[in-house]
C-alpha atoms as a PDB file:
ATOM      1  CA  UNK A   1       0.000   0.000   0.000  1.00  0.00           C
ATOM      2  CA  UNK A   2       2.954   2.235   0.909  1.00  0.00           C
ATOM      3  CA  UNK A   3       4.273   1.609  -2.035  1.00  0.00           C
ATOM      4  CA  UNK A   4       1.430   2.130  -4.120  1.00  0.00           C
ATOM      5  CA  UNK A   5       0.318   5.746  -2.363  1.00  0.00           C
ATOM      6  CA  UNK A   6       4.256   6.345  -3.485  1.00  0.00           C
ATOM      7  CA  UNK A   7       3.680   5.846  -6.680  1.00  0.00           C
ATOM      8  CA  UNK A   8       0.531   7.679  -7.371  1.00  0.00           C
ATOM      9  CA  UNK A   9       2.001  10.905  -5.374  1.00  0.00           C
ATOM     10  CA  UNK A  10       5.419  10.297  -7.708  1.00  0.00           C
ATOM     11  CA  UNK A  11       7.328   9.948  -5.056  1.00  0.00           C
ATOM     12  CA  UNK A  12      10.915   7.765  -5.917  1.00  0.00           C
ATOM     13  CA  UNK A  13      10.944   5.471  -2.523  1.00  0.00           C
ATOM     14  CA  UNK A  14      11.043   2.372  -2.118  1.00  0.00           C
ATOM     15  CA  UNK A  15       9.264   0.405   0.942  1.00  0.00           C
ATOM     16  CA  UNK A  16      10.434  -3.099   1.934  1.00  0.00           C
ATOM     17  CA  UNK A  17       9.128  -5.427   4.432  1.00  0.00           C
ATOM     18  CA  UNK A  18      11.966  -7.552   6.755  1.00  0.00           C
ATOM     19  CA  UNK A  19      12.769  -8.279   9.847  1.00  0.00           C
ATOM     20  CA  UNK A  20      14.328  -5.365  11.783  1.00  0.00           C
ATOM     21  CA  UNK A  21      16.697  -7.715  13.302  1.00  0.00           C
ATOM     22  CA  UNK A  22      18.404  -9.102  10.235  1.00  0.00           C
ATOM     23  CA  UNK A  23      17.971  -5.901   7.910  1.00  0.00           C
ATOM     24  CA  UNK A  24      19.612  -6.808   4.741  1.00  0.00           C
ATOM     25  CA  UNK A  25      20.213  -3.939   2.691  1.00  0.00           C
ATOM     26  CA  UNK A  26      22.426  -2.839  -0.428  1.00  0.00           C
ATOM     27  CA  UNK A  27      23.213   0.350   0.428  1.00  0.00           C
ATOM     28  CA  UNK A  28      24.164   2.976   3.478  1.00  0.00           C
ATOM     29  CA  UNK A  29      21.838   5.438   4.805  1.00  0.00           C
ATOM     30  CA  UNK A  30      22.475   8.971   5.947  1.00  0.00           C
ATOM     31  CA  UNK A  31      19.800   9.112   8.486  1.00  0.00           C
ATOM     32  CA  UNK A  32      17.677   5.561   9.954  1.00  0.00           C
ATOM     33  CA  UNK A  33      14.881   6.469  12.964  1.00  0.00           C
ATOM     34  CA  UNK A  34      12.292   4.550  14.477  1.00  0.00           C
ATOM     35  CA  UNK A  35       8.977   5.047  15.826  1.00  0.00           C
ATOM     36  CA  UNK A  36       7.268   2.976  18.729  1.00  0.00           C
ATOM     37  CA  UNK A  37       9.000   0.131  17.120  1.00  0.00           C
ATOM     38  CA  UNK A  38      12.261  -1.232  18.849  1.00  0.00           C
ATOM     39  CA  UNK A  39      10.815  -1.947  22.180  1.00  0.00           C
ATOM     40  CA  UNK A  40       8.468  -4.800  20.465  1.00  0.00           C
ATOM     41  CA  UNK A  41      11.387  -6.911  19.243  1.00  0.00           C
ATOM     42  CA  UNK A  42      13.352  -9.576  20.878  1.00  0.00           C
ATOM     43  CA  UNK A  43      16.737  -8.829  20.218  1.00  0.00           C
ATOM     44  CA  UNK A  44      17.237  -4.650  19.844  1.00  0.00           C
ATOM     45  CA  UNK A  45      21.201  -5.181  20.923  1.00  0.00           C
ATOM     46  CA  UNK A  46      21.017  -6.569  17.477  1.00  0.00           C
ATOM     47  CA  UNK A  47      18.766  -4.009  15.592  1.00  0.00           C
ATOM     48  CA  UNK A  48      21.740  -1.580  16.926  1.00  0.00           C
ATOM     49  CA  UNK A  49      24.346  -2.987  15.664  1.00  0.00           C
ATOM     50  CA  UNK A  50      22.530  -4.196  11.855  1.00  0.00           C
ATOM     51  CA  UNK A  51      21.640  -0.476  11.791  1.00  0.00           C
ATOM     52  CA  UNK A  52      25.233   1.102  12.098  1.00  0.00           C
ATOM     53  CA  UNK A  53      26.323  -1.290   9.358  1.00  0.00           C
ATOM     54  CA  UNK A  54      24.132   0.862   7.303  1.00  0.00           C
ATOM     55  CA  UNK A  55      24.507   4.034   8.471  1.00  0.00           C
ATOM     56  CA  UNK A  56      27.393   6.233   6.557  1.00  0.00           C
ATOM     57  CA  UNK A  57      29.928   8.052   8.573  1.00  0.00           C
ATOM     58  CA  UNK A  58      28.362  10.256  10.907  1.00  0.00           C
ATOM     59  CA  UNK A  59      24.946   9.106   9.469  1.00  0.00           C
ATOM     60  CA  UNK A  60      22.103   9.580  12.266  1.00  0.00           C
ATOM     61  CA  UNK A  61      19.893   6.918  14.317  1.00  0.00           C
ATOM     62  CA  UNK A  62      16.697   9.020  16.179  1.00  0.00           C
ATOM     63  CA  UNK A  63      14.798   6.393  17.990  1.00  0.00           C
ATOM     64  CA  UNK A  64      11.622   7.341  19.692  1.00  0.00           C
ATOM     65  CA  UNK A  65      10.026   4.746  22.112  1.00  0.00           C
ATOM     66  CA  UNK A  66       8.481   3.095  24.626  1.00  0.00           C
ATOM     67  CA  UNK A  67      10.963   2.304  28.048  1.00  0.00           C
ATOM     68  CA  UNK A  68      10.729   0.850  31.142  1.00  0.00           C
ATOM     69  CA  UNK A  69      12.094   3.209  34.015  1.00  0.00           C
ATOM     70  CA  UNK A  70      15.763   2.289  35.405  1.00  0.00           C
ATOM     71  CA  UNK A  71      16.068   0.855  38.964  1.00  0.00           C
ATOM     72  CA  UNK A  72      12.499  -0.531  39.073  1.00  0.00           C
ATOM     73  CA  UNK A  73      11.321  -2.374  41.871  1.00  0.00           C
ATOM     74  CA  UNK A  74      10.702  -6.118  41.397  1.00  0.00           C
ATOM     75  CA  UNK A  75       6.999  -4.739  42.855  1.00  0.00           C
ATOM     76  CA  UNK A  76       6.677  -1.884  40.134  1.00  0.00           C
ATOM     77  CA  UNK A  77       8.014  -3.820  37.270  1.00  0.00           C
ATOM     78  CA  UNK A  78       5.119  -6.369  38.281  1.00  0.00           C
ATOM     79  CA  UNK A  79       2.509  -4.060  38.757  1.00  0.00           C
ATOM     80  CA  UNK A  80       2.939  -1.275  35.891  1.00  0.00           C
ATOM     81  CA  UNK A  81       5.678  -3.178  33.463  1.00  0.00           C
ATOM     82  CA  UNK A  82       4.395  -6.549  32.792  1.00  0.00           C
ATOM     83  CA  UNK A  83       0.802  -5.833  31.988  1.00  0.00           C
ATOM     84  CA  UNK A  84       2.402  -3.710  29.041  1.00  0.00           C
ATOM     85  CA  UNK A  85       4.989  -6.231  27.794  1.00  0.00           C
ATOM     86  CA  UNK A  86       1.938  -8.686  27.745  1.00  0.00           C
ATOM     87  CA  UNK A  87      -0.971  -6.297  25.925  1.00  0.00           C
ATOM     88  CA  UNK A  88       0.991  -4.130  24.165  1.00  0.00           C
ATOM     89  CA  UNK A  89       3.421  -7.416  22.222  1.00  0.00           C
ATOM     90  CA  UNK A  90       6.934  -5.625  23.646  1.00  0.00           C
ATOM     91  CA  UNK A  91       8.419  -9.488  25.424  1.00  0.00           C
ATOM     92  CA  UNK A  92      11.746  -7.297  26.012  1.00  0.00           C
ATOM     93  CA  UNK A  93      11.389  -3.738  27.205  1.00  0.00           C
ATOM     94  CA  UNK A  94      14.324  -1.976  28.161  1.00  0.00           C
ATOM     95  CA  UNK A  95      15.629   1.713  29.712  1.00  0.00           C
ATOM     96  CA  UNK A  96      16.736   4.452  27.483  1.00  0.00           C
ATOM     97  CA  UNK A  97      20.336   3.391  29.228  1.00  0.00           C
ATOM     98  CA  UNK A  98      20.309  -0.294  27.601  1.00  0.00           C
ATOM     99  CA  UNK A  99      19.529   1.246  24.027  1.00  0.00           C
ATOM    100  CA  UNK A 100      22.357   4.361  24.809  1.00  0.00           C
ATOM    101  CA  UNK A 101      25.031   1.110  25.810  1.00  0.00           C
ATOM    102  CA  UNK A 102      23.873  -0.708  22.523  1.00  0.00           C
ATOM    103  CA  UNK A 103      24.510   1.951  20.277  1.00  0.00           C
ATOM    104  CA  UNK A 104      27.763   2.899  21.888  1.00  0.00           C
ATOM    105  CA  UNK A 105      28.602  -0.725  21.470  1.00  0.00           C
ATOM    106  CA  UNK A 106      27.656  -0.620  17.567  1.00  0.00           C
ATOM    107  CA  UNK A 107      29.978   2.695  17.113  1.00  0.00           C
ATOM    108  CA  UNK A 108      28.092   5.191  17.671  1.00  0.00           C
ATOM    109  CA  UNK A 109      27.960   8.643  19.670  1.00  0.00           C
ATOM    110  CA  UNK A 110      24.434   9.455  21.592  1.00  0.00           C
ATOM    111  CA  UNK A 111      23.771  13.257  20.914  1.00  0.00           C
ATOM    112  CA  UNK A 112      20.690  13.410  22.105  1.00  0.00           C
ATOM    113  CA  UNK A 113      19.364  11.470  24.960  1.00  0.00           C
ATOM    114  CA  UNK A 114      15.832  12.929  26.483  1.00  0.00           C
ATOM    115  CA  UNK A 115      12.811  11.397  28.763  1.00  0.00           C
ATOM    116  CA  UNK A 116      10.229  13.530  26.836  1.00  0.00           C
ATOM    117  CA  UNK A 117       7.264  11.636  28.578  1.00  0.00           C
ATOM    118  CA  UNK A 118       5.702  14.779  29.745  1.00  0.00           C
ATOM    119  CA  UNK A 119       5.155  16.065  26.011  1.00  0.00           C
ATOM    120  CA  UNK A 120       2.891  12.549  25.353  1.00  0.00           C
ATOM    121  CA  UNK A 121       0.921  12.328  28.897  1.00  0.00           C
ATOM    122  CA  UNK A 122      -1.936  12.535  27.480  1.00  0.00           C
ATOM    123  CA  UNK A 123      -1.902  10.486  25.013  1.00  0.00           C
ATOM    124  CA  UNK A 124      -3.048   7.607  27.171  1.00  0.00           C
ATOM    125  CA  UNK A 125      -5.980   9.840  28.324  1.00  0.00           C
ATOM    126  CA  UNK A 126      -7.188  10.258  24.407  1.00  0.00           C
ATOM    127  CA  UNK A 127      -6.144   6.618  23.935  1.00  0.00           C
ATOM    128  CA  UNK A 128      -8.913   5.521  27.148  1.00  0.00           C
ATOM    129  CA  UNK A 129     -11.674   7.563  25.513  1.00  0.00           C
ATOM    130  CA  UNK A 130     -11.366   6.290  21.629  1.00  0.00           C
ATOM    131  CA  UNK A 131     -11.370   2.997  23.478  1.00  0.00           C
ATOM    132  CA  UNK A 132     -14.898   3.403  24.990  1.00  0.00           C
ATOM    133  CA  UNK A 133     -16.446   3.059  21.876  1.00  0.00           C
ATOM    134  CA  UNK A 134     -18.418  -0.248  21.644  1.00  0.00           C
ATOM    135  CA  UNK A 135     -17.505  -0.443  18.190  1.00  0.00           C
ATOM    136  CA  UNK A 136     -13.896  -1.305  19.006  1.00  0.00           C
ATOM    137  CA  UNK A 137     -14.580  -3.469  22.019  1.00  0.00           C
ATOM    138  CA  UNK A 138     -16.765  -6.024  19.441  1.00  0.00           C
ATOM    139  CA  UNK A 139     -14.249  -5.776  16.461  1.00  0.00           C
ATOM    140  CA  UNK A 140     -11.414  -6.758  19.300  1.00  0.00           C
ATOM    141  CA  UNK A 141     -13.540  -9.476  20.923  1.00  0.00           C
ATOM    142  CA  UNK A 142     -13.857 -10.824  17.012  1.00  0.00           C
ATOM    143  CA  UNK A 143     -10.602 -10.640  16.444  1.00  0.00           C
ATOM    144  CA  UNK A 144      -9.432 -12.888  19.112  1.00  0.00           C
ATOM    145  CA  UNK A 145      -7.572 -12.789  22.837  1.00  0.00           C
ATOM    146  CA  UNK A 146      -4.754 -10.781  21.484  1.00  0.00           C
ATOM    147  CA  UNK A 147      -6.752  -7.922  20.110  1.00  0.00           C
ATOM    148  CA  UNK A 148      -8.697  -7.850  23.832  1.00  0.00           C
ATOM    149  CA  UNK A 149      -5.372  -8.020  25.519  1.00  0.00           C
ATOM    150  CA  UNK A 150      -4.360  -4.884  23.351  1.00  0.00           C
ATOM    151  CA  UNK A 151      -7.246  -2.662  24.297  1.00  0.00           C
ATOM    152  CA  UNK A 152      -7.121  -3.710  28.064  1.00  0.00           C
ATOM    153  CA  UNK A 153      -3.039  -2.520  28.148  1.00  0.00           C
ATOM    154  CA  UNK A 154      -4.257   1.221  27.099  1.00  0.00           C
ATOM    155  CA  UNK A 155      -4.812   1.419  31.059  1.00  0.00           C
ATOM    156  CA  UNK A 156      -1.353  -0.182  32.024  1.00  0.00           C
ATOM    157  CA  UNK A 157      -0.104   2.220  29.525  1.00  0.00           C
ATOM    158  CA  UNK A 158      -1.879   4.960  31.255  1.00  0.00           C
ATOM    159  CA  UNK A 159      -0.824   3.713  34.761  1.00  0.00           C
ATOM    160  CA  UNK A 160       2.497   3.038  33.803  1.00  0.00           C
ATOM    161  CA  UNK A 161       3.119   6.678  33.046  1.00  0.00           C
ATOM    162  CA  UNK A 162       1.421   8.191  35.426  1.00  0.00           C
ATOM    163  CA  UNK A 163       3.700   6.052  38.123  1.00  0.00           C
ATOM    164  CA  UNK A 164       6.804   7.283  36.460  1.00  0.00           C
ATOM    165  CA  UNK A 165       7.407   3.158  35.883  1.00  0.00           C
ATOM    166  CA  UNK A 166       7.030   3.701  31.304  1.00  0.00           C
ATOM    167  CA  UNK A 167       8.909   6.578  29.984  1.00  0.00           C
ATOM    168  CA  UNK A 168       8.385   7.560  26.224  1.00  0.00           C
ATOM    169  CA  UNK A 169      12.447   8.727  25.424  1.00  0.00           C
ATOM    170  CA  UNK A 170      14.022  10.393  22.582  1.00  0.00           C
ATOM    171  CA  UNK A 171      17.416   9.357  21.764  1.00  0.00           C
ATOM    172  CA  UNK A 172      19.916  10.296  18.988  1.00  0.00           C
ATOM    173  CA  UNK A 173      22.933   9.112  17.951  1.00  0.00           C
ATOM    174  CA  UNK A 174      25.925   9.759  15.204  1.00  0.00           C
ATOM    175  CA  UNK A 175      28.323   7.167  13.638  1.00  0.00           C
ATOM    176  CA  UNK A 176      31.600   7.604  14.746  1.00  0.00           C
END
């Protein structure tokens, strides 16, 4: 579809679909970001270092995401962290700290490095009152458990940042 919409605006991208893991690319990049994305896959110490491989010299990474606080209790991690990793698909959320180490491991210089939670608070407010509509609740309830689980983690999300427990972080970095 991406593709397509490309096209008919004459755009000259191209869009392909792989597994952010194991990108396998031709060429180098000057700039690579991510949205909401990193903190749903299994292995991001590996993302890191498959991205600098195709990042040109002092080519930019800008991740924005979804972390779990640093130096969580085993009590908050149970009570504001887990019901996200399970409703929300993200099996291995780290702190903006892991992903800063990672990238510094791949090569690369953090530049920018910001908890910018406050500017997306409400998000989870808007989020709780699209969810109300009864619409959504049948469509998830036909689509299965995992759909259900989804709409139920918009209040972990909400709790989660409210508690200080989920940050949303903004983090930039150069290769060296």
């Amino acid at each position: 579809m991406a593709q397509e919409n490309a096209l008919k605006e004459k755009l000259d991208v191209d869009f392909q679909l792989m597994d952010a893991e194991n990108m396998n690319l031709s060429r180098e990049f000057n700039v690579i970001w991510s949205i909401e994305a990193l903190s749903h896959l299994n292995d991001q110490k590996k993302f890191f270092e498959n991205a600098s491989k195709l990042l040109l010299d002092n080519g930019k990474l800008a991740i924005i995401d979804w972390f779990r606080k640093e130096n969580l209790s085993e009590k908050d991690e149970e009570k504001y962290i887990e019901p996200i990793k399970q409703g929300m698909l993200t099996p291995n959320m780290k702190t903006m700290a892991d992903y800063k180490l990672y990238m510094e491991a791949a090569g690369m210089q953090v530049r920018v490095f910001e908890d910018i939670s406050k500017n997306v608070s409400k998000t989870w407010d808007l989020c709780l009152d699209i969810i109300k509509n009864p619409t959504l609740w049948k469509l998830a309830l036909f689509h299965g458990k995992e759909f259900v689980d989804f709409m139920k983690a918009f209040q972990a999300m909400r709790n989660g940042f409210a508690s200080g427990a989920f940050v949303y972080g903004l983090i930039v970095a150069e290769k060296k």
